[in-house]
PDB file of N, CA and C in Angstrom:
ATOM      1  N   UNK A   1       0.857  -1.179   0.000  1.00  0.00           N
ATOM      2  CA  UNK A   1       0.000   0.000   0.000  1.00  0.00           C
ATOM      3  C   UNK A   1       0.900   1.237   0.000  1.00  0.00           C
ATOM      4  N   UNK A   2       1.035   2.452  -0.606  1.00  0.00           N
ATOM      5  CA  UNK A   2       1.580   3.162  -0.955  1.00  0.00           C
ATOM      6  C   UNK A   2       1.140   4.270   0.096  1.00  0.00           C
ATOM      7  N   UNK A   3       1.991   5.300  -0.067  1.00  0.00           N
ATOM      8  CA  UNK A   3       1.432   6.166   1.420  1.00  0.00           C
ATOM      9  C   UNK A   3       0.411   7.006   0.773  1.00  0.00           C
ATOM     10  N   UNK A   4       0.132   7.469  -0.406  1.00  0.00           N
ATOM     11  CA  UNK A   4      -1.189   7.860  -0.367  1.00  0.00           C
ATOM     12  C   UNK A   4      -2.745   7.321  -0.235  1.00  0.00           C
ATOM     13  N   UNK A   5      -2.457   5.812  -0.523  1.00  0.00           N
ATOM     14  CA  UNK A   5      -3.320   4.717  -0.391  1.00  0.00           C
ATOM     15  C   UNK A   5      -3.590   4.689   1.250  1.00  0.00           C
ATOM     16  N   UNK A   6      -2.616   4.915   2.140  1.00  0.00           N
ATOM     17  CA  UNK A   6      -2.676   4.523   3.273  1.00  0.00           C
ATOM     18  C   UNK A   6      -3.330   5.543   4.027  1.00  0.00           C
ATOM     19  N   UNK A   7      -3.531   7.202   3.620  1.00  0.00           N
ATOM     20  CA  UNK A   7      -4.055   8.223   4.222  1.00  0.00           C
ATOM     21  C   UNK A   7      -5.555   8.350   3.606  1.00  0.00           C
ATOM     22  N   UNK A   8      -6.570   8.628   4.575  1.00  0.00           N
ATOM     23  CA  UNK A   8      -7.920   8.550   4.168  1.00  0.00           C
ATOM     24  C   UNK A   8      -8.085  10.354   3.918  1.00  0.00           C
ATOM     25  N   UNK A   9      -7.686  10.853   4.692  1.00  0.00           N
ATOM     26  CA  UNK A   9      -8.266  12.670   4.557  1.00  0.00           C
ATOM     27  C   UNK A   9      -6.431  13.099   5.482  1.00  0.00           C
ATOM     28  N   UNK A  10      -6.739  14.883   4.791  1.00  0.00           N
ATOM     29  CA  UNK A  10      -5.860  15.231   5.936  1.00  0.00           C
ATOM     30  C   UNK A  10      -5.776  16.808   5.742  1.00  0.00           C
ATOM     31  N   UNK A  11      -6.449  17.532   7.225  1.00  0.00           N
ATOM     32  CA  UNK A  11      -6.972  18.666   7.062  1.00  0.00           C
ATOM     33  C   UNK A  11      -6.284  19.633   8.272  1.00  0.00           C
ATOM     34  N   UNK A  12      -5.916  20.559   7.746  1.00  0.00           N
ATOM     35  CA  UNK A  12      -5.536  21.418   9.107  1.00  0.00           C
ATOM     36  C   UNK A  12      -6.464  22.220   9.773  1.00  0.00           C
ATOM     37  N   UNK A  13      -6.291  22.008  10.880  1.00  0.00           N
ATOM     38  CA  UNK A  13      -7.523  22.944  12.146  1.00  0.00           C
ATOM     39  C   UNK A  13      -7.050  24.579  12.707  1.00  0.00           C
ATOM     40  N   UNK A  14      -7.581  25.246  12.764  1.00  0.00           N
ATOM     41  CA  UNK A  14      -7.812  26.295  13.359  1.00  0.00           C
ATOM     42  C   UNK A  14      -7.641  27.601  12.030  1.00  0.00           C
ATOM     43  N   UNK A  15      -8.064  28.638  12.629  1.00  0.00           N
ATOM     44  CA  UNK A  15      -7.713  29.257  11.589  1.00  0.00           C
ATOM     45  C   UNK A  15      -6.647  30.098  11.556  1.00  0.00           C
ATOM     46  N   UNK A  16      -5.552  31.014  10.227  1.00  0.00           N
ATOM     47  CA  UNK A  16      -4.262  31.188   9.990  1.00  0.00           C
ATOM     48  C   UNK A  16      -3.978  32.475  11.111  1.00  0.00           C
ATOM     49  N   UNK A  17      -2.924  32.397  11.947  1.00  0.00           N
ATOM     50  CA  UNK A  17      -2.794  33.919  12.792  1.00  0.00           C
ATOM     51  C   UNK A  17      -2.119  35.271  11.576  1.00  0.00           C
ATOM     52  N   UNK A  18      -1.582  35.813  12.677  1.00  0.00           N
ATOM     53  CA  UNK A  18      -0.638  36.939  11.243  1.00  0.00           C
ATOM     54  C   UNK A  18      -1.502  37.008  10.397  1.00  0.00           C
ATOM     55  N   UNK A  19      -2.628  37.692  10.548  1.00  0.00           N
ATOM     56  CA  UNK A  19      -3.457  38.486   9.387  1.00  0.00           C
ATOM     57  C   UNK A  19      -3.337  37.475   7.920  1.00  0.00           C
ATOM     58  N   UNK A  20      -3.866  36.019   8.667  1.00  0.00           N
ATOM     59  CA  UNK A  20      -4.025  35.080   7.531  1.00  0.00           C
ATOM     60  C   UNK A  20      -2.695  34.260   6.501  1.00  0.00           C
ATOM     61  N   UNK A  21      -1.616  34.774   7.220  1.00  0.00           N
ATOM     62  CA  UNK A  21      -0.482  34.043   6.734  1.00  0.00           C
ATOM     63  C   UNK A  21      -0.176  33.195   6.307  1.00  0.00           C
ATOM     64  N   UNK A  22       0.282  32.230   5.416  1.00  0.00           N
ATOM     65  CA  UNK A  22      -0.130  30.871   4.936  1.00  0.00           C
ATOM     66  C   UNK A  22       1.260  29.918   5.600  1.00  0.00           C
ATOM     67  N   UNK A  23       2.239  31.377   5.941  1.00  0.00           N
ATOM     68  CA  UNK A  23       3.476  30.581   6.825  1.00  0.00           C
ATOM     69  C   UNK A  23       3.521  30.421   8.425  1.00  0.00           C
ATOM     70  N   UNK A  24       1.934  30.731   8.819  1.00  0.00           N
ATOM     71  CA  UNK A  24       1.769  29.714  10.479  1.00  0.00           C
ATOM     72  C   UNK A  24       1.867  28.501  10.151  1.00  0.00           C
ATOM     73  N   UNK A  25       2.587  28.243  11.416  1.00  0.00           N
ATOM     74  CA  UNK A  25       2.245  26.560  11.261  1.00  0.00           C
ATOM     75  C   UNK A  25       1.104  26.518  12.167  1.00  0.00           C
ATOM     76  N   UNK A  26       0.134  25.152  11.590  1.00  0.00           N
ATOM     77  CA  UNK A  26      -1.214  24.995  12.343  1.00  0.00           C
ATOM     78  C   UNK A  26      -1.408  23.824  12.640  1.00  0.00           C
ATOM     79  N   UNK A  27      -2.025  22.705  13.388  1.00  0.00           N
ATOM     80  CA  UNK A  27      -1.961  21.545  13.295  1.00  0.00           C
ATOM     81  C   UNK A  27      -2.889  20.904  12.191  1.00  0.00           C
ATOM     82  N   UNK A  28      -2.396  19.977  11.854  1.00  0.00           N
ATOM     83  CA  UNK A  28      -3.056  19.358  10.848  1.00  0.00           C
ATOM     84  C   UNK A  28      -3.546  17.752  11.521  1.00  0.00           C
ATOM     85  N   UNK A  29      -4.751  17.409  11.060  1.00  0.00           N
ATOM     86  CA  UNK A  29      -5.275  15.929  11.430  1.00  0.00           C
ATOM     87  C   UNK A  29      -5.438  15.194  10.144  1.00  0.00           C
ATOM     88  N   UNK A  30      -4.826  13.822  10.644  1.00  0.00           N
ATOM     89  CA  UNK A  30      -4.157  12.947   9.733  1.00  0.00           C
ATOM     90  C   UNK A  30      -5.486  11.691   9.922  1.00  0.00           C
ATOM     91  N   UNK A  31      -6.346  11.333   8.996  1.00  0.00           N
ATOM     92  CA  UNK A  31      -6.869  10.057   8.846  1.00  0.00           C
ATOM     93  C   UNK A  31      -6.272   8.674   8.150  1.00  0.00           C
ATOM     94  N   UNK A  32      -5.465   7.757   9.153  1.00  0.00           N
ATOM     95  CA  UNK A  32      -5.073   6.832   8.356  1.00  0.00           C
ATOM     96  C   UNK A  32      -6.061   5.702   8.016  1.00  0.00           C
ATOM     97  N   UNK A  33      -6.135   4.590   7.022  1.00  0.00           N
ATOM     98  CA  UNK A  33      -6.984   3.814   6.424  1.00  0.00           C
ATOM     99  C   UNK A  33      -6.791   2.526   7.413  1.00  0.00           C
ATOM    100  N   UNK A  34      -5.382   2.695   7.967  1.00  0.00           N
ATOM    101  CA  UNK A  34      -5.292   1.134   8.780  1.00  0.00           C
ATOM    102  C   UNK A  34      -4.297   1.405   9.766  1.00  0.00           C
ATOM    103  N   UNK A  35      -4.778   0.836  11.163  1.00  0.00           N
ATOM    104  CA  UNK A  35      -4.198   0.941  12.223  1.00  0.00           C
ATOM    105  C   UNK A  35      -2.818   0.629  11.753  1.00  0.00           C
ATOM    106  N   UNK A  36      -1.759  -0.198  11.036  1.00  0.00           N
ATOM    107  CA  UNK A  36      -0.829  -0.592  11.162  1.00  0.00           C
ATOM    108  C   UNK A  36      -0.064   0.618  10.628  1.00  0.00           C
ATOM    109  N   UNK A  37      -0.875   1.468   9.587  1.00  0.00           N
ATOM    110  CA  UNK A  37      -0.084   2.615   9.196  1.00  0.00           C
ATOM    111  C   UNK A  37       0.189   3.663  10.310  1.00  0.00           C
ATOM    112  N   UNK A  38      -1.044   4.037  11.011  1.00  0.00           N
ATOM    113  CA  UNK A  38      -0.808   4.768  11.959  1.00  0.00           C
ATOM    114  C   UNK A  38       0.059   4.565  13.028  1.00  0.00           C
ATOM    115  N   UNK A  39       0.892   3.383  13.280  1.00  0.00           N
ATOM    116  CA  UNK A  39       1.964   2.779  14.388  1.00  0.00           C
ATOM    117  C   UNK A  39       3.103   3.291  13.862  1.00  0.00           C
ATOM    118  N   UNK A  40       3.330   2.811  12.301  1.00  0.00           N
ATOM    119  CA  UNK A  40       4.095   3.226  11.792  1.00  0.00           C
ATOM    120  C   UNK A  40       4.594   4.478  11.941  1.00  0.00           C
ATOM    121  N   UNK A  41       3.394   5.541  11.127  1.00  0.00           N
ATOM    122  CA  UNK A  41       4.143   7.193  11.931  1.00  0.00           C
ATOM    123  C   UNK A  41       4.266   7.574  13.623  1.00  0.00           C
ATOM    124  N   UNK A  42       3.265   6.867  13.886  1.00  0.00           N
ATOM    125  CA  UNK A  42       3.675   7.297  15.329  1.00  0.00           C
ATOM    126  C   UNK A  42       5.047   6.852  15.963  1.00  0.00           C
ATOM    127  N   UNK A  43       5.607   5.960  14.960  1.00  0.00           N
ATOM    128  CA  UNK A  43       7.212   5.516  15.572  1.00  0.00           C
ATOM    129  C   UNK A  43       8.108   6.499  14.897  1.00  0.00           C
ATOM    130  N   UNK A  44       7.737   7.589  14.312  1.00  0.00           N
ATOM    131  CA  UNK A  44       8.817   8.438  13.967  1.00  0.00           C
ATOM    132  C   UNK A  44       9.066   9.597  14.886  1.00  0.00           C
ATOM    133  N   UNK A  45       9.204   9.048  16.123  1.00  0.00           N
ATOM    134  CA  UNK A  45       9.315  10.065  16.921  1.00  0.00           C
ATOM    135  C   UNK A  45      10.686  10.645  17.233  1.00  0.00           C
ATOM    136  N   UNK A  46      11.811   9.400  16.621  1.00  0.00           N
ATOM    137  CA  UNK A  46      12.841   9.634  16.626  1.00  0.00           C
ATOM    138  C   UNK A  46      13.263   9.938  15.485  1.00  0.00           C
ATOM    139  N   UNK A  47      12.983  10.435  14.261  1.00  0.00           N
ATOM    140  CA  UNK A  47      13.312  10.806  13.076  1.00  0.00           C
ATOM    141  C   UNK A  47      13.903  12.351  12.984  1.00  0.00           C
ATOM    142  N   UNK A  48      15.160  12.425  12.870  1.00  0.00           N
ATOM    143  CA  UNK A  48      16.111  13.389  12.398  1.00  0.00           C
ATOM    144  C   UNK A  48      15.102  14.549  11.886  1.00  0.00           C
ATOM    145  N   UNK A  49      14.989  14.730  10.468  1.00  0.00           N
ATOM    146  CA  UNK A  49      14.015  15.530  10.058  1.00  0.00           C
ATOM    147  C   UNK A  49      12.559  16.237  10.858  1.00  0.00           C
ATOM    148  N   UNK A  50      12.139  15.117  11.346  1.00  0.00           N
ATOM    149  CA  UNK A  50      10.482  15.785  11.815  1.00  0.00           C
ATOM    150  C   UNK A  50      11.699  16.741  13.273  1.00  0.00           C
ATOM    151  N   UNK A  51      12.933  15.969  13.719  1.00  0.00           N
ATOM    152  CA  UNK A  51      13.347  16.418  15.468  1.00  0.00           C
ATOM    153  C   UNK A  51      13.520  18.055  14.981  1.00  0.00           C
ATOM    154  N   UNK A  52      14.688  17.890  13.522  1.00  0.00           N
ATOM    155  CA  UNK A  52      15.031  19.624  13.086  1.00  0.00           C
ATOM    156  C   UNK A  52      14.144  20.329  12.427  1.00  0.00           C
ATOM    157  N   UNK A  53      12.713  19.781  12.750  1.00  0.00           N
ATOM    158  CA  UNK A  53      11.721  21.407  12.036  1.00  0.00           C
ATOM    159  C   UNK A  53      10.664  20.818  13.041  1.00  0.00           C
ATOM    160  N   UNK A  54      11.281  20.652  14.209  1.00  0.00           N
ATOM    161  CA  UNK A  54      10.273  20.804  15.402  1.00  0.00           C
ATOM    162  C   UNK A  54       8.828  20.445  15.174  1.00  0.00           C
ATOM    163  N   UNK A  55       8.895  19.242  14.440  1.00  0.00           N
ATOM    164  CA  UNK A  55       6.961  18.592  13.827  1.00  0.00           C
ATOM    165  C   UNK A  55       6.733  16.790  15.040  1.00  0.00           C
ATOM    166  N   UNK A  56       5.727  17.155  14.966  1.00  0.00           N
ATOM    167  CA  UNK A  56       5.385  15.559  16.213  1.00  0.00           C
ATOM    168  C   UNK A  56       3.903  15.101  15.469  1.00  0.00           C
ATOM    169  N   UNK A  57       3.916  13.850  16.006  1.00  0.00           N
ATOM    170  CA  UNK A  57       2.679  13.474  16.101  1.00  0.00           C
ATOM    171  C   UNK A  57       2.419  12.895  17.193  1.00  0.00           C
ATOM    172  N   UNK A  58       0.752  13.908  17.118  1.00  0.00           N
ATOM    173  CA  UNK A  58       0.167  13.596  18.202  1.00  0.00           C
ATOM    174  C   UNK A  58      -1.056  12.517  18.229  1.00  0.00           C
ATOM    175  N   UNK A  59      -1.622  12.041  19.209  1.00  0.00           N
ATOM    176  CA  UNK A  59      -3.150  11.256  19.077  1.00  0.00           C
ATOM    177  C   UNK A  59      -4.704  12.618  19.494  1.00  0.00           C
ATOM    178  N   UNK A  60      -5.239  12.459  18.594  1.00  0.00           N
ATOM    179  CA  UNK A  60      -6.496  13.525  18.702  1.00  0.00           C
ATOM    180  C   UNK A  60      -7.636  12.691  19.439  1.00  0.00           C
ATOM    181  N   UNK A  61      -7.832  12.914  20.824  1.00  0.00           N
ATOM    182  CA  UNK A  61      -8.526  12.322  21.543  1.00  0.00           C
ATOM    183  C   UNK A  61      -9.673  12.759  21.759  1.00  0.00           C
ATOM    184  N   UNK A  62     -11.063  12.198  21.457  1.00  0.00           N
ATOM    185  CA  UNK A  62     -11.926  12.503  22.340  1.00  0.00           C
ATOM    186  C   UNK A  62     -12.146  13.658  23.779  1.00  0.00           C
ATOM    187  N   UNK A  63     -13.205  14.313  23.519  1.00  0.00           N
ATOM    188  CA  UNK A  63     -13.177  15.228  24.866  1.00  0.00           C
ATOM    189  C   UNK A  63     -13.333  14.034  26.045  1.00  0.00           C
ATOM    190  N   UNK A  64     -14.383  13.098  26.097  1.00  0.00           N
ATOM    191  CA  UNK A  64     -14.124  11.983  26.985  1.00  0.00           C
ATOM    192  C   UNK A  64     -12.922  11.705  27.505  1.00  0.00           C
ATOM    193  N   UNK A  65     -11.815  11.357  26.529  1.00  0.00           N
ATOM    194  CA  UNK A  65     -10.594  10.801  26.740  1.00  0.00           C
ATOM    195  C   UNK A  65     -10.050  12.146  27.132  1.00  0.00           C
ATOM    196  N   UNK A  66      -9.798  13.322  27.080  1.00  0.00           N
ATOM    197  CA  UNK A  66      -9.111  14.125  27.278  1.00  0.00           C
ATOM    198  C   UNK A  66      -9.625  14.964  28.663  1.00  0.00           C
ATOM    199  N   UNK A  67     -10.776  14.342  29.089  1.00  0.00           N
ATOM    200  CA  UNK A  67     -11.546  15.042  30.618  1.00  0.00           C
ATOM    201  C   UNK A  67     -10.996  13.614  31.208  1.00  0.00           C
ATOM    202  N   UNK A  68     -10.686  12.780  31.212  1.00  0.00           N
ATOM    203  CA  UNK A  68     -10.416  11.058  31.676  1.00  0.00           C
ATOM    204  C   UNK A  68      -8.807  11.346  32.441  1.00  0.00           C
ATOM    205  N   UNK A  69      -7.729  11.898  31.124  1.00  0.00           N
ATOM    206  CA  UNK A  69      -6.757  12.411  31.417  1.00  0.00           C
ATOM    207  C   UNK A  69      -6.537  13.188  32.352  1.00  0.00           C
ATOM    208  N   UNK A  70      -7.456  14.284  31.927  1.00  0.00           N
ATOM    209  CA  UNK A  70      -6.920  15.397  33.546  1.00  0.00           C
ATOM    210  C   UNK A  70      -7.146  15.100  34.236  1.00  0.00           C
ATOM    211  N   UNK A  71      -8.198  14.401  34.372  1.00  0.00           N
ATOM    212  CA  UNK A  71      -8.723  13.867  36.310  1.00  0.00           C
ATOM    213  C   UNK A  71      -7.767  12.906  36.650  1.00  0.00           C
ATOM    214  N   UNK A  72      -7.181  12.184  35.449  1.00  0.00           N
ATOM    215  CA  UNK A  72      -6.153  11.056  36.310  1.00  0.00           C
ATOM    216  C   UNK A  72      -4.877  11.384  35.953  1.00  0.00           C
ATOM    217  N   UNK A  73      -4.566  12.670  35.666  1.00  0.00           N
ATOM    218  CA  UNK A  73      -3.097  13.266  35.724  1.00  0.00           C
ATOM    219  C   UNK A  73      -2.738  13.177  37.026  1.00  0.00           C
ATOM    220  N   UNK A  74      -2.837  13.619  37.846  1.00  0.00           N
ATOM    221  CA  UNK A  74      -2.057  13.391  39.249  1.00  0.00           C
ATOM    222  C   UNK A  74      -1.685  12.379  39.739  1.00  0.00           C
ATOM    223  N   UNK A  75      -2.619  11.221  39.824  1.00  0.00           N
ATOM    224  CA  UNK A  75      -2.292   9.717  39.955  1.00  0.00           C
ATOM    225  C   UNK A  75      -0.948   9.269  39.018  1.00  0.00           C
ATOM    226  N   UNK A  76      -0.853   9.586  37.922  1.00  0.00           N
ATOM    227  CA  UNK A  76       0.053   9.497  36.946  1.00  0.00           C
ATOM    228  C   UNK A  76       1.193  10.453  37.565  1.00  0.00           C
ATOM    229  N   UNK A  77       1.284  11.404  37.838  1.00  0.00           N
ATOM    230  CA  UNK A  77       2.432  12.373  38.387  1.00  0.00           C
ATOM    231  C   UNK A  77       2.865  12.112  39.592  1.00  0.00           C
ATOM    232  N   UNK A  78       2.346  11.381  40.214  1.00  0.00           N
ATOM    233  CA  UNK A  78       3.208  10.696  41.604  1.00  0.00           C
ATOM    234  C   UNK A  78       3.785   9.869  41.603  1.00  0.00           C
ATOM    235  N   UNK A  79       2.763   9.243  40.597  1.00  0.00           N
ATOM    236  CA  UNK A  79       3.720   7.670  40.217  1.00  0.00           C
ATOM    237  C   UNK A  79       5.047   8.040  39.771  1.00  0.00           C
ATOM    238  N   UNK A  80       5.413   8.884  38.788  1.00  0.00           N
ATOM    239  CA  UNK A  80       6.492   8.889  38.182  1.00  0.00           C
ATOM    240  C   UNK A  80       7.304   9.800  39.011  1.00  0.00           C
ATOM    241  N   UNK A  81       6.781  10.683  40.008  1.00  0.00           N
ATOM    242  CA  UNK A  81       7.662  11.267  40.890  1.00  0.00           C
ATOM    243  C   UNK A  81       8.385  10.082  41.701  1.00  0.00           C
ATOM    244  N   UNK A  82       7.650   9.110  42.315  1.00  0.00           N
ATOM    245  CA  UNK A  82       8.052   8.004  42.952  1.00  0.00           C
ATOM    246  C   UNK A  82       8.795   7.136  42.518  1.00  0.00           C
ATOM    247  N   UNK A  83       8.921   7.845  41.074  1.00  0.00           N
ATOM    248  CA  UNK A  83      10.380   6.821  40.233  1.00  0.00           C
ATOM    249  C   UNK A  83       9.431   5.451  39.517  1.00  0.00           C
ATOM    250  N   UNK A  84       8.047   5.330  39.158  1.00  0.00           N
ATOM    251  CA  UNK A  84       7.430   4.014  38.462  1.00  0.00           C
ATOM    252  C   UNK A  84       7.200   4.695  37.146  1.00  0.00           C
ATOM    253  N   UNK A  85       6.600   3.405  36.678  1.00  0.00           N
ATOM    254  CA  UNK A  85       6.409   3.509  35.211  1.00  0.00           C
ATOM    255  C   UNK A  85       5.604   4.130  35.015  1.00  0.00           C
ATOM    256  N   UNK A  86       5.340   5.256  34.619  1.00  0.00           N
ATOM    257  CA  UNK A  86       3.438   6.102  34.666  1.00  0.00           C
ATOM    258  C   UNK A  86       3.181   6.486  32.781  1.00  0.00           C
ATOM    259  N   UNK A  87       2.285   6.314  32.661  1.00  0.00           N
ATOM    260  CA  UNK A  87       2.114   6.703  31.434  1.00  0.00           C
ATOM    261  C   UNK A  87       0.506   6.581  30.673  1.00  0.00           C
ATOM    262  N   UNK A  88       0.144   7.095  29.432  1.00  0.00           N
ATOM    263  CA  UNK A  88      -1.611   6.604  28.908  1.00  0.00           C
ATOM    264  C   UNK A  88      -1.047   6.243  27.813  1.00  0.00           C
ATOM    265  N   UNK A  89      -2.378   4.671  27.679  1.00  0.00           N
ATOM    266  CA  UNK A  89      -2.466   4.699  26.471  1.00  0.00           C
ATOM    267  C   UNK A  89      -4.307   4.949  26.134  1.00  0.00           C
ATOM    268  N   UNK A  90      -4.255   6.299  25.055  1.00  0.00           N
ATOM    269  CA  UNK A  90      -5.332   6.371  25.156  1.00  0.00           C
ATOM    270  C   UNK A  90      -6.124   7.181  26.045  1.00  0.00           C
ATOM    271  N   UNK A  91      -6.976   6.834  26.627  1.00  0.00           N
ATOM    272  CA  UNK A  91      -7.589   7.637  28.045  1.00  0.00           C
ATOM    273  C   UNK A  91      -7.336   6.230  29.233  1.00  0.00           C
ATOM    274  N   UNK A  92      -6.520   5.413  29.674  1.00  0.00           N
ATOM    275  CA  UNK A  92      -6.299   4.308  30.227  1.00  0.00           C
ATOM    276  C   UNK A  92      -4.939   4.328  30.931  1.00  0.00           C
ATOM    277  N   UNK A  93      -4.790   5.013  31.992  1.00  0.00           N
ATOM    278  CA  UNK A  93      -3.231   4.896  32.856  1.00  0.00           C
ATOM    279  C   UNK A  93      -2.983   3.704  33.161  1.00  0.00           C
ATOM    280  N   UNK A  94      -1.513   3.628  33.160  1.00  0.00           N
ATOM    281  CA  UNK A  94      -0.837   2.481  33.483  1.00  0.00           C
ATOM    282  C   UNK A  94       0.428   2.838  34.417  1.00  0.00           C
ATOM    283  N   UNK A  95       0.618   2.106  35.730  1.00  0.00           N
ATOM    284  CA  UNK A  95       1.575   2.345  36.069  1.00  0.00           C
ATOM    285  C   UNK A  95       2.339   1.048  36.490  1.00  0.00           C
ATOM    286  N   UNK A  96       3.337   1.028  36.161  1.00  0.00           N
ATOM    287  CA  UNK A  96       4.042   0.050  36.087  1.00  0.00           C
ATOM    288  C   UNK A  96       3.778  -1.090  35.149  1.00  0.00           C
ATOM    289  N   UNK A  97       3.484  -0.572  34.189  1.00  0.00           N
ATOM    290  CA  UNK A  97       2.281  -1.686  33.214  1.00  0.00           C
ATOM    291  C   UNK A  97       1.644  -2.722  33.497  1.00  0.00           C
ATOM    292  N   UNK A  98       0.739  -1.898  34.747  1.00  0.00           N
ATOM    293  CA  UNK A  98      -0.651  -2.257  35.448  1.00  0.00           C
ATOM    294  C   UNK A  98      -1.597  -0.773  35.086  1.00  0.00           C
ATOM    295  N   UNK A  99      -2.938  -1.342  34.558  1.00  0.00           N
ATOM    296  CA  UNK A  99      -3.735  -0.131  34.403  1.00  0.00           C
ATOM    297  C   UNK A  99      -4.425  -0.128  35.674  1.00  0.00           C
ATOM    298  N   UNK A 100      -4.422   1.236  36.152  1.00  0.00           N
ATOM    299  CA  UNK A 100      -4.821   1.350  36.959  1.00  0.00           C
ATOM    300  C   UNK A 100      -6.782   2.140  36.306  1.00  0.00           C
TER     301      UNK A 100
END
């Protein structure tokens, strides 16, 4: 599958600052066609290029998932103050890769 085969849509959100500038950067949301593609970019987190023009990918979560998060940010921030494994996948903490 070719990488245009593999992207379903891909649209940038918000609208341009600087009196409509076309050189903001804005975020853009990426629809992939198959979970395996989307692993794929999400493993370029270590890629040279995206590190020197400061570009990431992120996961676009649900307001659910993203009200889920803040309430269980702190649980997550002690843990890892306490030196454990803390981390989400998703709206789903895990610490010590036990979901809590």
């Amino acid at each position: 599958m070719s990488q245009r085969a593999a992207i379903d849509v891909v649209h940038r959100i918000g609208r341009p600052k600087d009196g409509g500038s076309n050189n903001t950067m804005r975020p853009v949301i990426i629809r992939f066609l198959s979970r395996m593609t989307r692993v794929l970019w999400r493993g370029s987190k270590k890629n040279g290029y995206l590190k020197n023009n400061r570009l990431n990918f992120k996961e676009d979560l649900t307001s659910a998932a993203r009200d889920t998060r803040r309430r269980l940010w702190p649980v997550v921030e002690a843990a890892r103050q306490k030196g454990d494994k803390a981390y989400f996948v998703g709206n789903k903490p895990f610490i010590n890769g036990i979901e809590i």
